[in-house]
Protein backbone atom coordinates (compact mmCIF):
# COMPACT_ATOMS: atom_id res chain seq x y z
CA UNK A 1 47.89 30.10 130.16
CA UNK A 2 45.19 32.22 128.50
CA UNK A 3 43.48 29.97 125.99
CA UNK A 4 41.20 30.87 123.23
CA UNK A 5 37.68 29.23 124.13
CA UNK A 6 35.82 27.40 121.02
CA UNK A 7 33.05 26.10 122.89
CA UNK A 8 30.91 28.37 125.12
CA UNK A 9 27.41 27.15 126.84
CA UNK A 10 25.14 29.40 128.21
CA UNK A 11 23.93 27.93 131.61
CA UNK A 12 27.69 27.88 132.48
CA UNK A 13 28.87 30.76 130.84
CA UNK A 14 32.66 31.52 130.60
CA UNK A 15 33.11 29.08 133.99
CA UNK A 16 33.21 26.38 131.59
CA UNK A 17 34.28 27.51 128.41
CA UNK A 18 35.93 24.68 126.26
CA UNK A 19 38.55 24.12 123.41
CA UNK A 20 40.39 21.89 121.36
CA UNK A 21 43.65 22.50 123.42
CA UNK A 22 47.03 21.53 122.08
CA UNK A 23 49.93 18.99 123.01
CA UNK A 24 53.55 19.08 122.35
CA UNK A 25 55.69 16.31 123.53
CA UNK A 26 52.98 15.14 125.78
CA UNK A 27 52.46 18.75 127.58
CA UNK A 28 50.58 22.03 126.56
CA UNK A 29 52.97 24.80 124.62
CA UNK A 30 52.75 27.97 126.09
CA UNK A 31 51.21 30.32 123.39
CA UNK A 32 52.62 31.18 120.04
CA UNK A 33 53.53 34.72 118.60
CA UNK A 34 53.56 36.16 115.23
CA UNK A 35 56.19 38.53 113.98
CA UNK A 36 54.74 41.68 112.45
CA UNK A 37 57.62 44.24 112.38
CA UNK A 38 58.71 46.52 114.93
CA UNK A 39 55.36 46.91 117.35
CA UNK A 40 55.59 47.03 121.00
CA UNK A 41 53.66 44.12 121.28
CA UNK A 42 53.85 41.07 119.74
CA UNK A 43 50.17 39.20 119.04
CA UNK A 44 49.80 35.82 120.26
CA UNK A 45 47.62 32.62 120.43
CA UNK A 46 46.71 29.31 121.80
CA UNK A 47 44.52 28.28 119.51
CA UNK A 48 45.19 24.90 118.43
CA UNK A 49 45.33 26.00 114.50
CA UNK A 50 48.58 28.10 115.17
CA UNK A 51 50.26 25.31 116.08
CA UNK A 52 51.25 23.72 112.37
CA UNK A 53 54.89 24.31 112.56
CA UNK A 54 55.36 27.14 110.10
CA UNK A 55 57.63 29.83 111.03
CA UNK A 56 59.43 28.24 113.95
CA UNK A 57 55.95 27.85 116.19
CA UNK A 58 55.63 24.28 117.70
CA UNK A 59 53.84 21.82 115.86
CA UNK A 60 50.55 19.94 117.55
CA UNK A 61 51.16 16.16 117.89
CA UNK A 62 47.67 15.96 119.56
CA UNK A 63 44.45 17.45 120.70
CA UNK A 64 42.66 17.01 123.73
CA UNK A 65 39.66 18.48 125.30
CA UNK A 66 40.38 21.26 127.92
CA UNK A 67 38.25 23.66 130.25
CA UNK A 68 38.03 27.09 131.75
CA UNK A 69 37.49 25.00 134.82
CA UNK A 70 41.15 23.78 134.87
CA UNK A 71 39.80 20.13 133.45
CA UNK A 72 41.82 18.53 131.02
CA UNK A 73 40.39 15.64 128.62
CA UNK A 74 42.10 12.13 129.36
CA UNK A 75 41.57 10.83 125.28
CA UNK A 76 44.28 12.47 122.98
CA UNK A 77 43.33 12.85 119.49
CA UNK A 78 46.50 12.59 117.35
CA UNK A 79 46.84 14.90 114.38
CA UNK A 80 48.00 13.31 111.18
CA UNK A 81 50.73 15.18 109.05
CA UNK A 82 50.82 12.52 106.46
CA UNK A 83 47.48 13.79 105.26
CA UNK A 84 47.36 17.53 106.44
CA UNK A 85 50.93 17.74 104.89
CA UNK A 86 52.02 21.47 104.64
CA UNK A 87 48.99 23.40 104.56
CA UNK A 88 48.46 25.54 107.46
CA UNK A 89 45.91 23.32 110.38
CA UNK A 90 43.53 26.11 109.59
CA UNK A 91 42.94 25.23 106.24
CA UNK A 92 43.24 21.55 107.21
CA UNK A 93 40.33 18.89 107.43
CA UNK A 94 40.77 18.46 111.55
CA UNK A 95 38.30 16.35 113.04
CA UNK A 96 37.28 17.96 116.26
CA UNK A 97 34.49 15.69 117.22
CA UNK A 98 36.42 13.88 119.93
CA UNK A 99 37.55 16.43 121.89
CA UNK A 100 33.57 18.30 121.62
CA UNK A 101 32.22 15.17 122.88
CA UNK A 102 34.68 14.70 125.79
CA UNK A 103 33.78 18.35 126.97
CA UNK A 104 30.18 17.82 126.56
CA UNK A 105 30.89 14.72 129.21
CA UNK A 106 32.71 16.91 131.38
CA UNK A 107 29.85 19.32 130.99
CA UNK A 108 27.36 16.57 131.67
CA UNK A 109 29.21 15.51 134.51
CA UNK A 110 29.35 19.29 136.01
CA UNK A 111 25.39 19.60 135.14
CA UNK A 112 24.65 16.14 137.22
CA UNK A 113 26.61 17.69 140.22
CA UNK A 114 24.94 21.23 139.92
CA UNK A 115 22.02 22.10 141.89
CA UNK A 116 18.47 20.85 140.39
CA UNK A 117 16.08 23.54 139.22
CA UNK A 118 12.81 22.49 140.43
CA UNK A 119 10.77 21.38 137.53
CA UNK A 120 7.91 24.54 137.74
CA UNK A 121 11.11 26.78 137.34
CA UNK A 122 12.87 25.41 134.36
CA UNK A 123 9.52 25.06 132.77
CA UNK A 124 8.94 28.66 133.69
CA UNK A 125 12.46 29.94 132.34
CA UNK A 126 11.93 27.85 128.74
CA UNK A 127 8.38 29.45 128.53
CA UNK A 128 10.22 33.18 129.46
CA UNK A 129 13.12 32.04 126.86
CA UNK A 130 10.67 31.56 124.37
CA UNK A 131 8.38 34.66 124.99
CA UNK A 132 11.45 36.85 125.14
CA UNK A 133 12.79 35.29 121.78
CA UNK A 134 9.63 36.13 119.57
CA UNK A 135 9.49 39.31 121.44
CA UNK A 136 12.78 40.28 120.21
CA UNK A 137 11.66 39.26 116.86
CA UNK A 138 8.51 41.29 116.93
CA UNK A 139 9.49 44.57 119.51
CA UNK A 140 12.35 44.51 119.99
CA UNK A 141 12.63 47.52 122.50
CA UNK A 142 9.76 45.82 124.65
CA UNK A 143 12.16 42.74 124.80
CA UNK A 144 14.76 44.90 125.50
CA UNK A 145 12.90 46.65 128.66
CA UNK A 146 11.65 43.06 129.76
CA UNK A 147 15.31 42.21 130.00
CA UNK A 148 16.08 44.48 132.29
CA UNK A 149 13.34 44.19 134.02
CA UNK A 150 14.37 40.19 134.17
CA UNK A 151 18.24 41.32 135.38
CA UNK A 152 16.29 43.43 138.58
CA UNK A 153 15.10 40.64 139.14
CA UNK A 154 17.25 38.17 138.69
CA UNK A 155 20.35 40.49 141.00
CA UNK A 156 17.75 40.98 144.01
CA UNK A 157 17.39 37.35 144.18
CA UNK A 158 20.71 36.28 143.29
CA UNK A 159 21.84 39.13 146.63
CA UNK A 160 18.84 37.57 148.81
CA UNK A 161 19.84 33.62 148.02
CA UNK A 162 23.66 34.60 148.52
CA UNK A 163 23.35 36.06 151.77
CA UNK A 164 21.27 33.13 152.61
CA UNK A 165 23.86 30.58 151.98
CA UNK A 166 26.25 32.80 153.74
CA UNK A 167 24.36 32.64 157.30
CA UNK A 168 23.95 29.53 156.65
CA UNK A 169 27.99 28.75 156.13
CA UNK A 170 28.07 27.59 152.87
CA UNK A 171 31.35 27.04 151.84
CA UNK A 172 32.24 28.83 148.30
CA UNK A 173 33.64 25.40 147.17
CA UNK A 174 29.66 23.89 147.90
CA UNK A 175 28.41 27.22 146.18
CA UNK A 176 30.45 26.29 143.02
CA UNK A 177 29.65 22.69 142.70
CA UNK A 178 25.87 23.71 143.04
CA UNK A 179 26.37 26.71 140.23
CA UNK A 180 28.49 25.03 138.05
CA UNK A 181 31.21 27.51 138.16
CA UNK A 182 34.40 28.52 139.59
CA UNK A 183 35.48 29.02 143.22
CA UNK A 184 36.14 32.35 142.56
CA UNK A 185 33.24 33.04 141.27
CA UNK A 186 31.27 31.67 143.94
CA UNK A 187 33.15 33.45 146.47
CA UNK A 188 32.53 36.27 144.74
CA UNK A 189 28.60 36.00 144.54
CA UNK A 190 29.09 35.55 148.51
CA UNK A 191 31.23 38.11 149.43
CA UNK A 192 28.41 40.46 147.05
CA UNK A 193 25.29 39.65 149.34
CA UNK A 194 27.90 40.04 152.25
CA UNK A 195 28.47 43.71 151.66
CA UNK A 196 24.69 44.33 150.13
């Protein structure tokens, strides 16, 4: 089901995006659609504010946390109609606090299992960060050149480390974990260095 990501990070880009997902009778509702005349398609959504029960779409009885990764938050946050009432959930008062700070866990939990930068490096990147940041502020087209320069970089070494892991054997599943993203991704970074 395509869901429509709230919560992006990025060291873990789209590989983790998160949301406030939705639960109907216990399970996730496949996405609603909206009626707007005679087009040949029909718009649709998952995000959890569609889901108020106006014009025949299903109405949320909870939120949860939920992941790109396929992770789904065990604490359900039940929505109370009593006080929403009739308005649409958009314009409701929804408390979404529970379900940021279970995917922040999960995100915690994905970051303790994720390769270390050694501590010269991620004092290196924040000081690069930082640099770039003003730069962008100040010139913007030299930030803009030391970007690219940075993305040179950064594929060369992203080829060269790939193809290391793959004489090595690495398994895509180990190259994940380490990265903090998907298998397919990972498999994809290897199968890259393969043909480079």
């Amino acid at each position: 089901m395509l869901v429509e990501w709230d919560w992006w990070t990025v060291e873990f880009g789209d590989a983790h995006a998160g949301a406030a997902g939705v639960l109907v009778d216990g399970s996730e509702p496949g996405p609603v659609y909206f009626d707007v005349g005679s087009r040949p398609t029909v718009p649709s959504t998952t995000h959890w504010s569609a889901y108020d029960g106006r014009h025949r779409r299903p109405r949320a009885e909870a939120l949860r946390a939920v992941c790109e990764c396929g992770w789904r938050g065990a604490a359900e946050y039940p929505l109370h109609w009593d006080s929403i009432g009739d308005q649409p959930l958009y314009e409701a008062d929804v408390d979404l606090t529970g379900p940021l700070a279970d995917w922040n866990a999960h995100l915690s939990l994905v970051r303790d299992k994720a390769a270390p930068l050694p501590e010269p490096l991620a004092a290196l990147l924040v000081e690069i960060t930082g640099q770039l940041t003003a730069t962008a502020t100040d010139t913007p087209l030299a930030a803009l050149r030391a970007a690219g320069v940075l993305e040179r970089i950064a594929a060369r070494v992203g080829r060269e480390a790939a193809g290391a892991l793959c004489d090595e054997g690495v398994s895509a599943e180990t190259v994940a974990t380490g990265l903090g993203t998907t298998r397919s991704k990972a498999l994809v970074l290897l199968l890259t260095a393969q043909e480079g």
